[in-house]
Protein backbone atom coordinates (compact mmCIF):
# COMPACT_ATOMS: atom_id res chain seq x y z
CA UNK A 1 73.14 143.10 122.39
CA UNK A 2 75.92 143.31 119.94
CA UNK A 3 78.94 140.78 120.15
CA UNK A 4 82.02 142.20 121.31
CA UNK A 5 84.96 141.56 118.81
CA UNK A 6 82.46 138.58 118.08
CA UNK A 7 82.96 137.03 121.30
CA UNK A 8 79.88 136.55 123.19
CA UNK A 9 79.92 138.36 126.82
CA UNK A 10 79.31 135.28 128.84
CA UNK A 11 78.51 135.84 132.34
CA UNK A 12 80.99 135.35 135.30
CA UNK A 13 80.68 131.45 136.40
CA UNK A 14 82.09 129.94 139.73
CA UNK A 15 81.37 128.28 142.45
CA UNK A 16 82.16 132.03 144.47
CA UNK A 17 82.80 135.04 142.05
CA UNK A 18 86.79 136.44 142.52
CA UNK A 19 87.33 140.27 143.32
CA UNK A 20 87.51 142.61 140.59
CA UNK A 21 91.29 142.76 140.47
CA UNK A 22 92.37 139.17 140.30
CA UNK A 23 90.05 138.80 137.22
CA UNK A 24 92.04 141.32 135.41
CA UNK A 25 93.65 138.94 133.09
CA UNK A 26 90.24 137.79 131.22
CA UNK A 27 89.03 139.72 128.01
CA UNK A 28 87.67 138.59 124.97
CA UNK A 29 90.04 136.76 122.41
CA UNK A 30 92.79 137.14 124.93
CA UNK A 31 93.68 134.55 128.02
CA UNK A 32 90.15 134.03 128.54
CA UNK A 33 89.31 130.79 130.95
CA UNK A 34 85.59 129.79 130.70
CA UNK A 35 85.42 126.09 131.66
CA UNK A 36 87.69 125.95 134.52
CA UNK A 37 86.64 127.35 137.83
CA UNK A 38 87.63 128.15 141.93
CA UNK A 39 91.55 127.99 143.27
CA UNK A 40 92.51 124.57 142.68
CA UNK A 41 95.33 125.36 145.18
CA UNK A 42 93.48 125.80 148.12
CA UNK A 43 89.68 124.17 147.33
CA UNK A 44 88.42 121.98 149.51
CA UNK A 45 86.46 120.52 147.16
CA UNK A 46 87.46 119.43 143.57
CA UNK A 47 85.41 118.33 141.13
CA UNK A 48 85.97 117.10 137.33
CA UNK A 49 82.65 117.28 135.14
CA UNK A 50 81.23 116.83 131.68
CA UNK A 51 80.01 120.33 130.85
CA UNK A 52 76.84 120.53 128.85
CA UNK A 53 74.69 120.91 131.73
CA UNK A 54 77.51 123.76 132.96
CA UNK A 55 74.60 126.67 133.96
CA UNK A 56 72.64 124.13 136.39
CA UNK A 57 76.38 122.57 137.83
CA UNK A 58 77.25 126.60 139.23
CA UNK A 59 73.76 127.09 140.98
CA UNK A 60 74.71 123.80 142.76
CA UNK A 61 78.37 123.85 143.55
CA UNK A 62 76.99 127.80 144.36
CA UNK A 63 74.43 126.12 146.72
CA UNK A 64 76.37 123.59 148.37
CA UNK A 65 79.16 126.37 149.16
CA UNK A 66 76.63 128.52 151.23
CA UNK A 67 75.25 125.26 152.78
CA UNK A 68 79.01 124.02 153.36
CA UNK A 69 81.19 127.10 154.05
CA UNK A 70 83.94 125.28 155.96
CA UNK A 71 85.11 123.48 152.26
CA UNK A 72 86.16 127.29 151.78
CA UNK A 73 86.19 127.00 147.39
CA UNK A 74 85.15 123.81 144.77
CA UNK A 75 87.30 124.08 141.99
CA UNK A 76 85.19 122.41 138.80
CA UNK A 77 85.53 121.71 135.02
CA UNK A 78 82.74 122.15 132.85
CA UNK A 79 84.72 120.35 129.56
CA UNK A 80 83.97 116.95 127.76
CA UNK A 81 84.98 114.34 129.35
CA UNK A 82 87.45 112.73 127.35
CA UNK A 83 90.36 115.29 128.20
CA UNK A 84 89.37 115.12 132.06
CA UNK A 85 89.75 111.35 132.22
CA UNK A 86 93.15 111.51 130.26
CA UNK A 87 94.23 114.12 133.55
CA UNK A 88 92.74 111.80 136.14
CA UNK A 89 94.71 109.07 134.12
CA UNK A 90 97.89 111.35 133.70
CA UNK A 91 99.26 114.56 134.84
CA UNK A 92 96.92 116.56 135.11
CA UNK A 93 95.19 119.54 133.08
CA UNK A 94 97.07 121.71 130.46
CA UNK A 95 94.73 125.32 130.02
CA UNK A 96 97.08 126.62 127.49
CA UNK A 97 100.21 127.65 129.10
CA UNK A 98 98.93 126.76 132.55
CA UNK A 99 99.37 123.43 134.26
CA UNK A 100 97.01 122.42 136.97
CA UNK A 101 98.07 118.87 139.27
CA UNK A 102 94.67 119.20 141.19
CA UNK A 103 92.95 115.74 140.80
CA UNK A 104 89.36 115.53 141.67
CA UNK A 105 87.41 114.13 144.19
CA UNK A 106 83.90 113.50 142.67
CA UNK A 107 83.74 112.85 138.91
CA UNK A 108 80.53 113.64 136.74
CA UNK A 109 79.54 112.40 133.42
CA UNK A 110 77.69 110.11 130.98
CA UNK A 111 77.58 106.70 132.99
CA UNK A 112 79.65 104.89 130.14
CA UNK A 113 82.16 107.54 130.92
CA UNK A 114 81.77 106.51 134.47
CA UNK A 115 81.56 102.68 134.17
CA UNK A 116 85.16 103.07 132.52
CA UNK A 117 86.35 105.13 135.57
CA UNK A 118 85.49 101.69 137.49
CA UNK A 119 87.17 99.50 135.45
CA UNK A 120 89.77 101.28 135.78
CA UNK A 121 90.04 100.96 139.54
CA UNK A 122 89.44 104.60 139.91
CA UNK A 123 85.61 104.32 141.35
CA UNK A 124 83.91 101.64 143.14
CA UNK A 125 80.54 102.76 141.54
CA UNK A 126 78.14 105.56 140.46
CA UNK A 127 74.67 107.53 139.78
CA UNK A 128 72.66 108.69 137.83
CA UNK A 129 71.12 111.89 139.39
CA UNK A 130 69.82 114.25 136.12
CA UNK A 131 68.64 113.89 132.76
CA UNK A 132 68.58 116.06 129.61
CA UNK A 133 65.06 116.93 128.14
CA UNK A 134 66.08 116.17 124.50
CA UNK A 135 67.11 118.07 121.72
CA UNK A 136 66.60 121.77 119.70
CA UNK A 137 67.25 123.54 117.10
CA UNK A 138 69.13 126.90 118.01
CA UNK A 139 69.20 129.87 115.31
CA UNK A 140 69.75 133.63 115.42
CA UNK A 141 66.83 136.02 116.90
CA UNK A 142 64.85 136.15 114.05
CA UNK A 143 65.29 132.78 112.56
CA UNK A 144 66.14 134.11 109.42
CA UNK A 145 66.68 131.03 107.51
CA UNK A 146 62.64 130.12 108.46
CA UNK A 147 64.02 126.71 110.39
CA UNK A 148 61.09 124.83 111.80
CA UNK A 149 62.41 120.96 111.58
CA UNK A 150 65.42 118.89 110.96
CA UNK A 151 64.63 118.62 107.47
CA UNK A 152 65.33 122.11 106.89
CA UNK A 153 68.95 121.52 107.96
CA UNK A 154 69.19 119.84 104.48
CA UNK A 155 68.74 123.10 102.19
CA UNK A 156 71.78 123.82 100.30
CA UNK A 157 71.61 127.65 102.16
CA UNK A 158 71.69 126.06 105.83
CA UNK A 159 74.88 126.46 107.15
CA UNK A 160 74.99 123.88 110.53
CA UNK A 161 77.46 123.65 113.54
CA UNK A 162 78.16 120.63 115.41
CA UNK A 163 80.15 119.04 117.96
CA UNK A 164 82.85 117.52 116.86
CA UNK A 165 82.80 113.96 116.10
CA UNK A 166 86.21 112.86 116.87
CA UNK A 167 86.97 115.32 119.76
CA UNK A 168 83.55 115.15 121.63
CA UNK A 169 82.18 112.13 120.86
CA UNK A 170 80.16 111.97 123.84
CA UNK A 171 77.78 114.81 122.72
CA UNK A 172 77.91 113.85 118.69
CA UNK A 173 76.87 110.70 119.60
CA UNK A 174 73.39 111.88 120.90
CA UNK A 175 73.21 114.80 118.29
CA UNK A 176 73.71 112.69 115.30
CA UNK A 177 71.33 109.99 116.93
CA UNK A 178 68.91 112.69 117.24
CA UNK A 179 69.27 113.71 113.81
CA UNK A 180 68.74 110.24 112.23
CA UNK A 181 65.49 109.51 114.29
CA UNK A 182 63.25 112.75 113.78
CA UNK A 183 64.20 113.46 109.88
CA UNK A 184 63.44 108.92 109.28
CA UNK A 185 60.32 110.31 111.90
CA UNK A 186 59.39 113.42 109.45
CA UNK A 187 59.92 111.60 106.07
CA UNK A 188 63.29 113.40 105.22
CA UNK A 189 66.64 112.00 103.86
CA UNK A 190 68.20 110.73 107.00
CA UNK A 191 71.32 109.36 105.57
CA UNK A 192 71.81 113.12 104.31
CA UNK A 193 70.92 114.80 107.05
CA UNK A 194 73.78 112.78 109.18
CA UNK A 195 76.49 112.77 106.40
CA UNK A 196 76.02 116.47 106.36
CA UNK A 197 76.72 116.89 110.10
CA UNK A 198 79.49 114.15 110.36
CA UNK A 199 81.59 116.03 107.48
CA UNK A 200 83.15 119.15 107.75
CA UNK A 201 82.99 121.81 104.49
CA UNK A 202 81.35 124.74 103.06
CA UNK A 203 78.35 123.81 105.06
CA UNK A 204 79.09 122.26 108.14
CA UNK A 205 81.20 123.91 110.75
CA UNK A 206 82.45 121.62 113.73
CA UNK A 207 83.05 123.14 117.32
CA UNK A 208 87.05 122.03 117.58
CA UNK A 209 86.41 120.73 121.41
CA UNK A 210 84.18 122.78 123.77
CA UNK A 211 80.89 122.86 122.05
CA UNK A 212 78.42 124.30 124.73
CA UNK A 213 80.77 127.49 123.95
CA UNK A 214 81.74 127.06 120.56
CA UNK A 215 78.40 126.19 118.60
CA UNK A 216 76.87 129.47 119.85
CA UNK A 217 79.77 131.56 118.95
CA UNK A 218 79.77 129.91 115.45
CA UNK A 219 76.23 131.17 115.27
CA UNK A 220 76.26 134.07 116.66
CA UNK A 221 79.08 135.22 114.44
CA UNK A 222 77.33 134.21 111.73
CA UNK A 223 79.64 131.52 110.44
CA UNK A 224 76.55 128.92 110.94
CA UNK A 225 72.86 128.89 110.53
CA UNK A 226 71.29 126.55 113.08
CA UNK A 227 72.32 123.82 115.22
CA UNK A 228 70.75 120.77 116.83
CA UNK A 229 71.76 121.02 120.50
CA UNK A 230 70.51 119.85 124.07
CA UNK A 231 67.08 121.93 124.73
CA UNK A 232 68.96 122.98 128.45
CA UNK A 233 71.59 124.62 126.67
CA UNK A 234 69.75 126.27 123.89
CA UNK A 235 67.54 127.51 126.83
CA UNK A 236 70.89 128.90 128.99
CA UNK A 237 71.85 130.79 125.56
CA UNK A 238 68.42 132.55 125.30
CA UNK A 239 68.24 133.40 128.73
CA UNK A 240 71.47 135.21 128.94
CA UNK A 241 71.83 135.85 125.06
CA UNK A 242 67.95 136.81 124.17
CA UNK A 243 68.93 139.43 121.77
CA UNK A 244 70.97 137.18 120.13
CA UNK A 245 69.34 133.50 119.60
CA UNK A 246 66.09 131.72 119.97
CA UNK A 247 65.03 127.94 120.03
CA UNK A 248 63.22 126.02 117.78
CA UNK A 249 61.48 122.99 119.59
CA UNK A 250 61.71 119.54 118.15
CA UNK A 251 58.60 117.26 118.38
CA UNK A 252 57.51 118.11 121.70
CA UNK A 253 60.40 118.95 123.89
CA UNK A 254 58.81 122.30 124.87
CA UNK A 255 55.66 120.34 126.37
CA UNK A 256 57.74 118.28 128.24
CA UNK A 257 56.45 115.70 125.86
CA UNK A 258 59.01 115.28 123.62
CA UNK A 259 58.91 111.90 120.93
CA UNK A 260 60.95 109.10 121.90
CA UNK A 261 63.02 109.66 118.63
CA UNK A 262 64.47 112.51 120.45
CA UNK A 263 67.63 111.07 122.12
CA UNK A 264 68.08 112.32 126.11
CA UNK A 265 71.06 111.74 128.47
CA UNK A 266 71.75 110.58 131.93
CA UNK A 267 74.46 112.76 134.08
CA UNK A 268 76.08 110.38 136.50
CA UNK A 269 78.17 111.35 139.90
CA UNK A 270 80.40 108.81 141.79
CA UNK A 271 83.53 109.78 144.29
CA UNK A 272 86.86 109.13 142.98
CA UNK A 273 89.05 106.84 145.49
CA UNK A 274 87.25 108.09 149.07
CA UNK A 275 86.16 111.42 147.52
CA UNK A 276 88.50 113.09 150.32
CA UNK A 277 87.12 115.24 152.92
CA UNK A 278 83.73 116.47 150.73
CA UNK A 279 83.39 114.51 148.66
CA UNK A 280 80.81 111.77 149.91
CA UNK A 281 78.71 115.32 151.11
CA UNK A 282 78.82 116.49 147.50
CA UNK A 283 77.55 113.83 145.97
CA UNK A 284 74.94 113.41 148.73
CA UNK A 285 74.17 117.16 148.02
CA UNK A 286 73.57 116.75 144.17
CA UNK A 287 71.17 113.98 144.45
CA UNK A 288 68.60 116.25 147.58
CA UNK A 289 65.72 119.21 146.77
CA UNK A 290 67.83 122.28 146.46
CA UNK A 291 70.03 120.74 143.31
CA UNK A 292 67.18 118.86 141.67
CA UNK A 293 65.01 121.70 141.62
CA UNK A 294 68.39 123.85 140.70
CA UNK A 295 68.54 121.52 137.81
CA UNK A 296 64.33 121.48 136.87
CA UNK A 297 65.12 125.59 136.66
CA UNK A 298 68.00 124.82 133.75
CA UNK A 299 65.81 122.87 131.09
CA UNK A 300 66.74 119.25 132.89
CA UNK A 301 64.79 116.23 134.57
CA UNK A 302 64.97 115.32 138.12
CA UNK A 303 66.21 111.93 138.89
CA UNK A 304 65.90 111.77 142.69
């Protein structure tokens, strides 16, 4: 597969997939909406979320529409979660030119992200109801730079992409802490390892807010080498990408035995105010069979 302009094709995502003609607006470079999803006009359902975990989110909003048809749409975010509790907080979402009011119902996210939600009188409580795996290393098919650990991140002809640090926090955080604890674990320069991914120059390239779409583009345009990411996301990219990347496993994550230096993350669910009509269903729905085996299938731990 061979990217187009050097946008990767991604896949249609939504909770139900539009006719042909009102998707006429999307192509690549040009007014193209990846993170935002459903008719926030008329959902019955809406539903703000962190979006790393974005591939196994669909199959369940997906699910819980064919289990629920009556709610009629879910209109979701798959973004960090930063700029969706600023919306909650404010006005709502800004998508370029286009303004959406919708506030949501049900609120995923990193429990700190959550606890913050109840402080502010927004939530009475929350979940946890999923877990990340740990972290990879993703790379080009091929692996032409012959990366097998985190210490080969350090060579001077390793270019690496990264979440931002200022703008998504929330995943730097765990890839930096990752980082740290398997190149101390492997005998390599930690302090270098993280200085390299916390400053941006000739060989660091940060995502500028939407990493779980940006990082792969970076590398798949070949403006970066590698990058350490969540293991369920490097798997989503091989799946639907597999002429394009591969994964290199870090210390066990592959075996489902990965070493406790390797940093994971809890994905927490709580209704906002009542949680409206669905909401209390929804988040009922996430934490049963169908999702946590939906999730199990994308590269993530069950939690109930």
């Amino acid at each position: 597969m061979t990217l187009l302009k050097n946008q990767l094709p991604w896949p249609p995502e939504a909770a139900q997939y539009p006719h042909d003609a009102v998707r006429a607006f999307a192509a690549p470079g040009s007014n193209l909406v990846l993170d935002f999803h459903g008719d926030p006009a008329t959902a019955g359902l809406a539903l703000f979320s962190d979006g790393n975990h974005h591939m196994a989110l669909e199959a369940s909003v997906r699910a819980f529409l064919a289990a629920n048809p009556d709610v009629g749409d879910v209109f979701y975010t798959t973004t960090p979660p930063k700029p969706l509790v600023d919306a909650l907080k404010g006005d709502g979402l800004v998508v370029g030119n286009l303004r959406i009011s919708r506030k949501p119902d049900v609120f995923i996210g990193p429990g700190t992200i959550l606890d913050g939600l109840v402080d502010a009188g927004f939530m009475t409580g929350h979940i946890p109801f999923a877990e990340s795996r740990g972290n990879v290393i993703l790379v080009c098919k091929g692996n032409p730079k012959g990366i097998t650990s985190v210490a080969d991140l350090l060579s001077d002809d390793v270019t690496v992409a990264c979440s931002n640090p200022v703008t998504e926090k929330a995943s730097y955080v765990v890839y930096e802490e990752a980082a740290r604890n398997l190149a101390q674990e492997s005998g390599a320069d930690a302090d270098a390892l993280v200085a390299k991914l916390s400053t941006a120059g000739p060989k660091t390239v940060h995502s500028q807010i939407i990493h779980h779409r940006e990082v792969p583009q970076l590398i798949g345009a070949g403006h970066a080498d590698a990058a350490i990411i969540y293991y369920h996301l490097a798997l989503r990219y091989t799946r639907i990408f597999p002429d394009i990347f591969e994964l290199v496993d870090l210390e066990g994550v592959l075996s489902g035995q990965p070493s406790p230096a390797n940093p994971t993350t809890r994905y927490h669910i709580g209704l906002i105010a009542d949680g409206g009509k669905w909401g209390e269903h929804f988040v009922s729905f996430m934490q049963g069979n169908t999702v946590q085996h939906l999730y199990e299938e994308h590269g993530l731990v069950r939690l109930c």
